[in-house]
PDB file of N, CA and C in Angstrom:
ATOM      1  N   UNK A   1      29.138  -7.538  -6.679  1.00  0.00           N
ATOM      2  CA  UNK A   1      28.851  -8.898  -6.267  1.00  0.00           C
ATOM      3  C   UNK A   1      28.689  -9.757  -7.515  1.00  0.00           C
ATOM      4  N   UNK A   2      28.940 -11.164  -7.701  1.00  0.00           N
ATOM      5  CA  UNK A   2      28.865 -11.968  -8.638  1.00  0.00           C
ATOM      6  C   UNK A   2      27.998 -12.758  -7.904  1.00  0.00           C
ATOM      7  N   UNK A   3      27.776 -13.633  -8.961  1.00  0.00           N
ATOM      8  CA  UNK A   3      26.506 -14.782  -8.716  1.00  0.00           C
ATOM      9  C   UNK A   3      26.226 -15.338  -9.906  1.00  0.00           C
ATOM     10  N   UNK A   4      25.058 -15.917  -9.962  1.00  0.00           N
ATOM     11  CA  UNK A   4      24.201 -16.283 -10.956  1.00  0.00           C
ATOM     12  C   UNK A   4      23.766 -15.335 -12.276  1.00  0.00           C
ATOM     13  N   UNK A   5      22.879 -14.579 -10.974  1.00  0.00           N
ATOM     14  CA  UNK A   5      21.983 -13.538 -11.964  1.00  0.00           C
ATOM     15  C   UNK A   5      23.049 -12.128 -12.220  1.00  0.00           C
ATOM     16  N   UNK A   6      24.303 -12.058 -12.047  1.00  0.00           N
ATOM     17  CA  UNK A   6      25.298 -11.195 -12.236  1.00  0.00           C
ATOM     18  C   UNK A   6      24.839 -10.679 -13.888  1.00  0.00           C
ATOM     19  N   UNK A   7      25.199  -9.168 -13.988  1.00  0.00           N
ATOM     20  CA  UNK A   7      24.795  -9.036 -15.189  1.00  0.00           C
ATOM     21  C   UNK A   7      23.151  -9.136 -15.919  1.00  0.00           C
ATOM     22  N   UNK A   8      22.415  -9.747 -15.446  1.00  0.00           N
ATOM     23  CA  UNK A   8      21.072  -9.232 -15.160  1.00  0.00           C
ATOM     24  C   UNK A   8      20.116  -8.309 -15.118  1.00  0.00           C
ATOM     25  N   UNK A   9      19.160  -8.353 -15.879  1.00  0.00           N
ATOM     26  CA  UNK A   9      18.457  -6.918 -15.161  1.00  0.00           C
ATOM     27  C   UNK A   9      17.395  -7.851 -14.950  1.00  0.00           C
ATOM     28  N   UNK A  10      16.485  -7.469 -13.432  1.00  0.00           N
ATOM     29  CA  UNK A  10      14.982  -8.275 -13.794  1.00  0.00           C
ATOM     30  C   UNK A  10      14.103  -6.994 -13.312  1.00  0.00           C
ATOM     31  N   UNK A  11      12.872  -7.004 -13.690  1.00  0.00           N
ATOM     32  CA  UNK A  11      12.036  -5.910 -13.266  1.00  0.00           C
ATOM     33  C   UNK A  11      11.319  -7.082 -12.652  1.00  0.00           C
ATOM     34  N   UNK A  12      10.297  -5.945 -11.430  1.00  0.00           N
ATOM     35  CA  UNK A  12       9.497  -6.419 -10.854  1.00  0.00           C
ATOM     36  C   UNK A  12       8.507  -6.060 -10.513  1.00  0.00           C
ATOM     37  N   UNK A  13       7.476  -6.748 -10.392  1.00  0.00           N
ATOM     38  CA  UNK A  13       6.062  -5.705 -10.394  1.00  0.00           C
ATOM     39  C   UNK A  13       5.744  -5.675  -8.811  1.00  0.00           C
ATOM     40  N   UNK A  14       5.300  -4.430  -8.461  1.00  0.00           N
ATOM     41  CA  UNK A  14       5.314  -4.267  -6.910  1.00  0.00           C
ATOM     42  C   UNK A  14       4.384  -5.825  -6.214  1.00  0.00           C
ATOM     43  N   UNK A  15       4.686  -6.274  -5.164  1.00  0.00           N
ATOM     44  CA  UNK A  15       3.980  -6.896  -3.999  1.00  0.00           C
ATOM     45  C   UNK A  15       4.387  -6.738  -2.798  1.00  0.00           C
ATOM     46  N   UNK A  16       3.623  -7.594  -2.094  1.00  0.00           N
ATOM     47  CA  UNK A  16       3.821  -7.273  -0.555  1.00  0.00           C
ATOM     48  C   UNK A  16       5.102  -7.797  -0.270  1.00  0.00           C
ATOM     49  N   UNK A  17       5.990  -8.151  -0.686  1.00  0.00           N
ATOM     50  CA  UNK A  17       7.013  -9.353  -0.146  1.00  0.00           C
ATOM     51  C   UNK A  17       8.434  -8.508  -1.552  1.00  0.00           C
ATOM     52  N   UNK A  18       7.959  -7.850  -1.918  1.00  0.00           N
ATOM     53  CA  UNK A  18       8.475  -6.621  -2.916  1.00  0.00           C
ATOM     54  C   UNK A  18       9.765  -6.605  -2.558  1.00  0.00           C
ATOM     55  N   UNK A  19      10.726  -5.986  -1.227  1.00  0.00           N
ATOM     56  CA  UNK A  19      11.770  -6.234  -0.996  1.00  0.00           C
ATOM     57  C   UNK A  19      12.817  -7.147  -0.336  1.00  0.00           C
ATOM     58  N   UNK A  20      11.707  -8.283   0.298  1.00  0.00           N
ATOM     59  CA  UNK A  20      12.371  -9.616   0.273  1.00  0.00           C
ATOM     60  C   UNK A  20      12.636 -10.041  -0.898  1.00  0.00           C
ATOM     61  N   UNK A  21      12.073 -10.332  -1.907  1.00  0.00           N
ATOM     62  CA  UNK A  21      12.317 -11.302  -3.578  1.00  0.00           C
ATOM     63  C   UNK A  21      13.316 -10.125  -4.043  1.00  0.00           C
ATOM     64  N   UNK A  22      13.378  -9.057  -3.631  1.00  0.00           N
ATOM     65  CA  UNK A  22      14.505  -8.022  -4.709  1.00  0.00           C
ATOM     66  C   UNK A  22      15.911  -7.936  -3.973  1.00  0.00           C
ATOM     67  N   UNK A  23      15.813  -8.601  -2.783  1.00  0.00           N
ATOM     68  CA  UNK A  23      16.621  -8.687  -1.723  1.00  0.00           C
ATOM     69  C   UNK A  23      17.728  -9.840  -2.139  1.00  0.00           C
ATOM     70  N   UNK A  24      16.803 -10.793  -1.985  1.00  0.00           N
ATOM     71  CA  UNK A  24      17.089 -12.369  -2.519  1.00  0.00           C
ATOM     72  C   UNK A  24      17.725 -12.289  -4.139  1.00  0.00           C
ATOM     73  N   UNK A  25      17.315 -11.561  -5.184  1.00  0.00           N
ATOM     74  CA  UNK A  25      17.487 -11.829  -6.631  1.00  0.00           C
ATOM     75  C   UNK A  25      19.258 -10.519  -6.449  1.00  0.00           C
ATOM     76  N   UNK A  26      19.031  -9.594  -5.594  1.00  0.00           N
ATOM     77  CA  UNK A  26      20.348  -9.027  -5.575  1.00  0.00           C
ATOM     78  C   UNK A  26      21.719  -9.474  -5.147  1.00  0.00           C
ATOM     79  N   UNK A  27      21.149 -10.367  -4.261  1.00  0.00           N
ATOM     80  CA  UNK A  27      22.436 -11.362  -3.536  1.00  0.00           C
ATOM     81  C   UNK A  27      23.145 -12.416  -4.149  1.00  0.00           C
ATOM     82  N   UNK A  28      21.962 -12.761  -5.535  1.00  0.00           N
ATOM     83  CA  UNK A  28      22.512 -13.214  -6.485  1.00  0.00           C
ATOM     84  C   UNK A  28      23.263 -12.756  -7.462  1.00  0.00           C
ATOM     85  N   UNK A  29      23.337 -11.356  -7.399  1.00  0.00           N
ATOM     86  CA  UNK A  29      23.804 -10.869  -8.493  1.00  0.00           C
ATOM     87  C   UNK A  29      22.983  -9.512  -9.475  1.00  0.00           C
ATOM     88  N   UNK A  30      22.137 -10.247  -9.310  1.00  0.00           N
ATOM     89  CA  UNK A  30      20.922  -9.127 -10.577  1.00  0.00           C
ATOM     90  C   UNK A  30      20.520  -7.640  -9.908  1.00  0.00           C
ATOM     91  N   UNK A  31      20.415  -6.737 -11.072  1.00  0.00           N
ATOM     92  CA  UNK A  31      20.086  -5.444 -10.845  1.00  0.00           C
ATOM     93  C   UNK A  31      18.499  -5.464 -10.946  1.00  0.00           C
ATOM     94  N   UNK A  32      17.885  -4.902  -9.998  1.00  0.00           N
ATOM     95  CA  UNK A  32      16.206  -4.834 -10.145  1.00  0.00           C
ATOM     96  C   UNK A  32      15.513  -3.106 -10.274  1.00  0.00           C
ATOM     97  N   UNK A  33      14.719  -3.682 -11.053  1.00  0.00           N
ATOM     98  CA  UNK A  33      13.845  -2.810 -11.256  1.00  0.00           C
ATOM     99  C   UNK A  33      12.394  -3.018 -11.079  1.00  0.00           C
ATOM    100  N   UNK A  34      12.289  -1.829 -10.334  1.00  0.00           N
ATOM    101  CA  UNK A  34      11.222  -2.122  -9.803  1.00  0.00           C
ATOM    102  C   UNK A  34       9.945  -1.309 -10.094  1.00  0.00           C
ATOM    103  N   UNK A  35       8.814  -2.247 -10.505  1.00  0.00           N
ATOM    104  CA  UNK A  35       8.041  -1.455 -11.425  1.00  0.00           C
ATOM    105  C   UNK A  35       6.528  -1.432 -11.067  1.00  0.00           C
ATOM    106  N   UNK A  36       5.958  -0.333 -10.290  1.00  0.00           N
ATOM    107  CA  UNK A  36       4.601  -0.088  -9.919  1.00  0.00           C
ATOM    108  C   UNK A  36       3.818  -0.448 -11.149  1.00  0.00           C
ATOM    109  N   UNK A  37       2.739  -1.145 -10.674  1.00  0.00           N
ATOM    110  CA  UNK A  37       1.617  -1.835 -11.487  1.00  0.00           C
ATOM    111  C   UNK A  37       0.149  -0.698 -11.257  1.00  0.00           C
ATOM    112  N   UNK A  38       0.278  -0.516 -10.064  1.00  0.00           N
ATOM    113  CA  UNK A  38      -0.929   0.503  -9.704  1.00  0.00           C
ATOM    114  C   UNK A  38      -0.807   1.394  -9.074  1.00  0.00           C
ATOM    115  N   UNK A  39      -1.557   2.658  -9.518  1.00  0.00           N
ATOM    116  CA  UNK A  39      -1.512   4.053  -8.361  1.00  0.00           C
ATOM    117  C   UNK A  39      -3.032   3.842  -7.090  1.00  0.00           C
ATOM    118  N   UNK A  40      -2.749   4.452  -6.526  1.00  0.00           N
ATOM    119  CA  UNK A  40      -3.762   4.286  -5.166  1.00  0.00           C
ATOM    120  C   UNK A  40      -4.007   6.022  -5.046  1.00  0.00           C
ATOM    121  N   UNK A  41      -5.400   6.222  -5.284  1.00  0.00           N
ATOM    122  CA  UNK A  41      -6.041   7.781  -4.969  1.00  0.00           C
ATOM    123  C   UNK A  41      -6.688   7.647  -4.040  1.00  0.00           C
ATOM    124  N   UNK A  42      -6.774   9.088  -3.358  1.00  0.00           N
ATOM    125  CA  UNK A  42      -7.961   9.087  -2.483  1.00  0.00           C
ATOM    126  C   UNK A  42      -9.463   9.155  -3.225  1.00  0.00           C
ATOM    127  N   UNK A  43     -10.567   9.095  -2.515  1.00  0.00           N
ATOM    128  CA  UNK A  43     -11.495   8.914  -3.129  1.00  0.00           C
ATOM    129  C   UNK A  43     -12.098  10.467  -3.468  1.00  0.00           C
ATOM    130  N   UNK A  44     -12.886  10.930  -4.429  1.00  0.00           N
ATOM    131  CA  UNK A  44     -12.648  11.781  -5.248  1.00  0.00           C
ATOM    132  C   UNK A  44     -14.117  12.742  -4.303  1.00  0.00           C
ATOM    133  N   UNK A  45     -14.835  12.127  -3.776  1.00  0.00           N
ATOM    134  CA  UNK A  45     -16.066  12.895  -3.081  1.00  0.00           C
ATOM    135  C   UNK A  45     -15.106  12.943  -1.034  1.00  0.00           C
ATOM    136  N   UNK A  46     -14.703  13.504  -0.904  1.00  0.00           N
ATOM    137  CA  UNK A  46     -14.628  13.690   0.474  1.00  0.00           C
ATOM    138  C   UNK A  46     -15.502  13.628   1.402  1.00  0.00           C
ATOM    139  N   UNK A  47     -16.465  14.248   1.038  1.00  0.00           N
ATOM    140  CA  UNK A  47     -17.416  13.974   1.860  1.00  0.00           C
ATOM    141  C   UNK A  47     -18.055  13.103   2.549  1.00  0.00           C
ATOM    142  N   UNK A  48     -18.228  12.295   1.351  1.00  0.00           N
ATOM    143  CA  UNK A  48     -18.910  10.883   1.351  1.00  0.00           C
ATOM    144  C   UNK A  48     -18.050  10.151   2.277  1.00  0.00           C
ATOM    145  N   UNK A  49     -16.754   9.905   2.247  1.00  0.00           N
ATOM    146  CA  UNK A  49     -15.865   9.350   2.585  1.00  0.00           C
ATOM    147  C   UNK A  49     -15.822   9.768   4.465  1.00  0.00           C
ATOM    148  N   UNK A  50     -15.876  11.224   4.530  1.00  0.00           N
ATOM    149  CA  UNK A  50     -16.104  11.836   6.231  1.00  0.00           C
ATOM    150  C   UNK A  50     -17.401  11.545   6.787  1.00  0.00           C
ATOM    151  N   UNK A  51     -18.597  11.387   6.131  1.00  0.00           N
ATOM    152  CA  UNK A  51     -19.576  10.941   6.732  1.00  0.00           C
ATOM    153  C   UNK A  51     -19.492   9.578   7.162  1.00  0.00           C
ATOM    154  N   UNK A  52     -18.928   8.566   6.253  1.00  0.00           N
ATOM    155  CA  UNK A  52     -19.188   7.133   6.812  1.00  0.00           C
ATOM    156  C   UNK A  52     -17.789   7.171   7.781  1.00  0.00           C
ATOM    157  N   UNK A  53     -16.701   7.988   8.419  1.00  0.00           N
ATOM    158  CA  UNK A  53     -16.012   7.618   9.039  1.00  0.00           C
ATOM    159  C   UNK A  53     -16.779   8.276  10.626  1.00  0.00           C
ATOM    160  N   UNK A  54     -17.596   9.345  10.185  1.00  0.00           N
ATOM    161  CA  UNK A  54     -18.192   9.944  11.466  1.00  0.00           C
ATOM    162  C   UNK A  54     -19.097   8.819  11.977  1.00  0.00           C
ATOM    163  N   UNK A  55     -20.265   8.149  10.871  1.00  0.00           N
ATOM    164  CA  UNK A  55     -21.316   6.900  11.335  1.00  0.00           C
ATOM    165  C   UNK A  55     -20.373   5.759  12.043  1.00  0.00           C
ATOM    166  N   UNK A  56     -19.227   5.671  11.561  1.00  0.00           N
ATOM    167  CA  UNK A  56     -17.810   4.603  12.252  1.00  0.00           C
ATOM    168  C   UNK A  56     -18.138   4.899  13.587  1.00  0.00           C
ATOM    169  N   UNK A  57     -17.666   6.100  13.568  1.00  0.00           N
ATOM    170  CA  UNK A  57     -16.775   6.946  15.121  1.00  0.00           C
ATOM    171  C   UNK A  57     -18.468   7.007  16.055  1.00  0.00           C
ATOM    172  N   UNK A  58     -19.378   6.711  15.486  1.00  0.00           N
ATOM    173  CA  UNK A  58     -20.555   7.047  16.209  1.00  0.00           C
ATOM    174  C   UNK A  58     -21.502   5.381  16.893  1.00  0.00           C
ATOM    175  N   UNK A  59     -20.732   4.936  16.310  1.00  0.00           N
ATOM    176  CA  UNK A  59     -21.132   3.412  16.426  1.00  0.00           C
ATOM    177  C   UNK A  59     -22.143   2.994  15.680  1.00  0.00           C
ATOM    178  N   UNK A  60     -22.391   3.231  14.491  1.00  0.00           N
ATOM    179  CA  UNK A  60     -23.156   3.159  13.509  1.00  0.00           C
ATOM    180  C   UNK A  60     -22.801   1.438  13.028  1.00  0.00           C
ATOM    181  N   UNK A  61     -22.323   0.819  13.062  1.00  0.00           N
ATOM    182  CA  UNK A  61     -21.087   0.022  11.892  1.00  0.00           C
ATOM    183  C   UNK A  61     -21.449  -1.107  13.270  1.00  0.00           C
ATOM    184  N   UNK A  62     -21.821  -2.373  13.735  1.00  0.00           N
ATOM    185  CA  UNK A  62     -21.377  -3.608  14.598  1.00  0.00           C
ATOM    186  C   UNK A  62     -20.365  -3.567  14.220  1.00  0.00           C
ATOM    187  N   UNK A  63     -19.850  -4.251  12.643  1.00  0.00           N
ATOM    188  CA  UNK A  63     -18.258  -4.870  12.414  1.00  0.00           C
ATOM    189  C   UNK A  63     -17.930  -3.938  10.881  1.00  0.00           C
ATOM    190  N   UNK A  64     -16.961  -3.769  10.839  1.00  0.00           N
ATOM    191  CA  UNK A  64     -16.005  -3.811   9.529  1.00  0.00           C
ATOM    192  C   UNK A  64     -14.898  -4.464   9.519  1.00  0.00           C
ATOM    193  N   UNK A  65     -14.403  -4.841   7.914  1.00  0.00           N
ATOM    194  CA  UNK A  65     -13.272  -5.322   7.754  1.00  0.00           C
ATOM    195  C   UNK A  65     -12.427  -4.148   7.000  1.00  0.00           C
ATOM    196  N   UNK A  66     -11.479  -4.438   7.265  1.00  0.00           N
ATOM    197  CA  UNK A  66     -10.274  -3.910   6.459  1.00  0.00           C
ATOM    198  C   UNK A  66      -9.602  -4.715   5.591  1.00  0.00           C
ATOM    199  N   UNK A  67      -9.298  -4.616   4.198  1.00  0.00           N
ATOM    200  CA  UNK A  67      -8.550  -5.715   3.790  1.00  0.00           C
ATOM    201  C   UNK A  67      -6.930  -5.213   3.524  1.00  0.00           C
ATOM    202  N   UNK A  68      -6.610  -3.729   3.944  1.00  0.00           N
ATOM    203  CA  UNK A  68      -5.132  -3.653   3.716  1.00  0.00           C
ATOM    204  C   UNK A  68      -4.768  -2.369   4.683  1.00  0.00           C
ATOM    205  N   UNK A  69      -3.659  -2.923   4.872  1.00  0.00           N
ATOM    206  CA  UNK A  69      -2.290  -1.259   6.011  1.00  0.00           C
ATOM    207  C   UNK A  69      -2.789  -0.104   5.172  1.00  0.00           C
ATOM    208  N   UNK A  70      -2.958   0.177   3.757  1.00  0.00           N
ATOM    209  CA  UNK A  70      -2.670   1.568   3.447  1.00  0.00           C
ATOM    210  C   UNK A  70      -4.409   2.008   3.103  1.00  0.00           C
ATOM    211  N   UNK A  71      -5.163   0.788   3.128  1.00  0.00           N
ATOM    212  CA  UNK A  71      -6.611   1.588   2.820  1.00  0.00           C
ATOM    213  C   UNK A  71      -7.220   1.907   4.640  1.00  0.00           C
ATOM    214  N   UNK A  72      -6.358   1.007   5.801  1.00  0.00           N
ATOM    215  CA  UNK A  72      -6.634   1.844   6.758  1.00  0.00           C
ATOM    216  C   UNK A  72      -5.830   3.128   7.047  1.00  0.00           C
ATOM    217  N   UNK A  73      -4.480   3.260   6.702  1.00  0.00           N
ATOM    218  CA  UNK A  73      -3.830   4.665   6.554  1.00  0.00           C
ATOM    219  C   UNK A  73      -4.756   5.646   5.652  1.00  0.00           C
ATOM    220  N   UNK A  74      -5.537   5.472   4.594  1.00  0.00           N
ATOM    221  CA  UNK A  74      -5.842   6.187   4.268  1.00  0.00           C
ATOM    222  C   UNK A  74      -6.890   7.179   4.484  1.00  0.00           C
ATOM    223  N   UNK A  75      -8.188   5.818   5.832  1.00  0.00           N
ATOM    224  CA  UNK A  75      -8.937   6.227   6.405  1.00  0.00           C
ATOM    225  C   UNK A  75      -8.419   7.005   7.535  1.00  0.00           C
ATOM    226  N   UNK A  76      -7.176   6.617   8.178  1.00  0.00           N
ATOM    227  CA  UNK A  76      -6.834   7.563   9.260  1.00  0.00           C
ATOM    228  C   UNK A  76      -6.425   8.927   8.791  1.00  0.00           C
ATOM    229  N   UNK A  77      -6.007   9.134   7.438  1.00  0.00           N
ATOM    230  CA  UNK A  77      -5.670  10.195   6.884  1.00  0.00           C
ATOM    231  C   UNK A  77      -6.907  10.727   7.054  1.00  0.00           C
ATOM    232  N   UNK A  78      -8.321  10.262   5.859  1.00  0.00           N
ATOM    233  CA  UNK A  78      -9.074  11.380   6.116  1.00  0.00           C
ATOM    234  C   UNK A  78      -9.695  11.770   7.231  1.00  0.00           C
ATOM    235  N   UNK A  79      -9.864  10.847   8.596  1.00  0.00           N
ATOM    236  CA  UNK A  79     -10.330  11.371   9.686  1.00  0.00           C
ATOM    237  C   UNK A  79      -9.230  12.368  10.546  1.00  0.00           C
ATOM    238  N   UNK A  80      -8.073  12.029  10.413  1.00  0.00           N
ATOM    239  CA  UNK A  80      -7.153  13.389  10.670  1.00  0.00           C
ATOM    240  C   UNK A  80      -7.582  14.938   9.916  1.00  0.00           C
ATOM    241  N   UNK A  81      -7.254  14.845   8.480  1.00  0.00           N
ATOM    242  CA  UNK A  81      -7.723  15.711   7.749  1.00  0.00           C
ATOM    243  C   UNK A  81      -9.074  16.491   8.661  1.00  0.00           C
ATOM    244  N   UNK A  82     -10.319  16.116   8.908  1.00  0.00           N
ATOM    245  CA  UNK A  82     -11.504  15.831   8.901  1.00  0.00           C
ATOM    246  C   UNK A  82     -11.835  16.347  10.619  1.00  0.00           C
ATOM    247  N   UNK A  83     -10.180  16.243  11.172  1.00  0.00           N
ATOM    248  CA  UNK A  83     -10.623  16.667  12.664  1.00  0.00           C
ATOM    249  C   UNK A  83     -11.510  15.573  13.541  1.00  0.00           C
ATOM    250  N   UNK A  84     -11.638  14.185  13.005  1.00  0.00           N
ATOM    251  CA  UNK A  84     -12.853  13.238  13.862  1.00  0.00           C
ATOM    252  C   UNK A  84     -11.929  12.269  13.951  1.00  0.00           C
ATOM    253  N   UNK A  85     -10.742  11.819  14.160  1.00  0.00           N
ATOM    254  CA  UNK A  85      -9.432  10.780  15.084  1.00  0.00           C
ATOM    255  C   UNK A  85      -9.770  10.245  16.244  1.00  0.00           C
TER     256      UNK A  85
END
């Protein structure tokens, strides 16, 4: 494909909108690279982490927030793990 950005390289640092803008900059032309800024671990005490999902599951908690898809995937991970889903 030709374009603009033909011949191009642009890197990009991951976001939420990550393969729309790499979508858009390819149609122009440019080769992307795409470049993680941060790793995401689980948290290093398990435990800690299965107790406050059991006080969750027990109605311990009125409200929580979540502020992202993969830190609630990650809680569904450890309550899978954990046998309490």
């Amino acid at each position: 494909m030709t374009g603009p950005l033909t011949n191009r390289r642009i890197a990009l640092a991951e976001t939420r909108e990550l393969d729309l803008l790499a979508g858009m900059l390819e149609r122009e032309g440019a080769e992307i690279i795409r470049s993680p800024l941060i790793a995401i671990h689980d948290a290093p005490d398990v435990g800690l982490v299965e107790a406050w999902l059991r006080r969750l599951i027990a109605g311990h908690h009125a409200d929580i927030v979540l502020y992202t898809g993969e830190g609630v995937r990650r809680l569904v991970g450890f309550a899978e793990r954990a046998g309490v889903r």
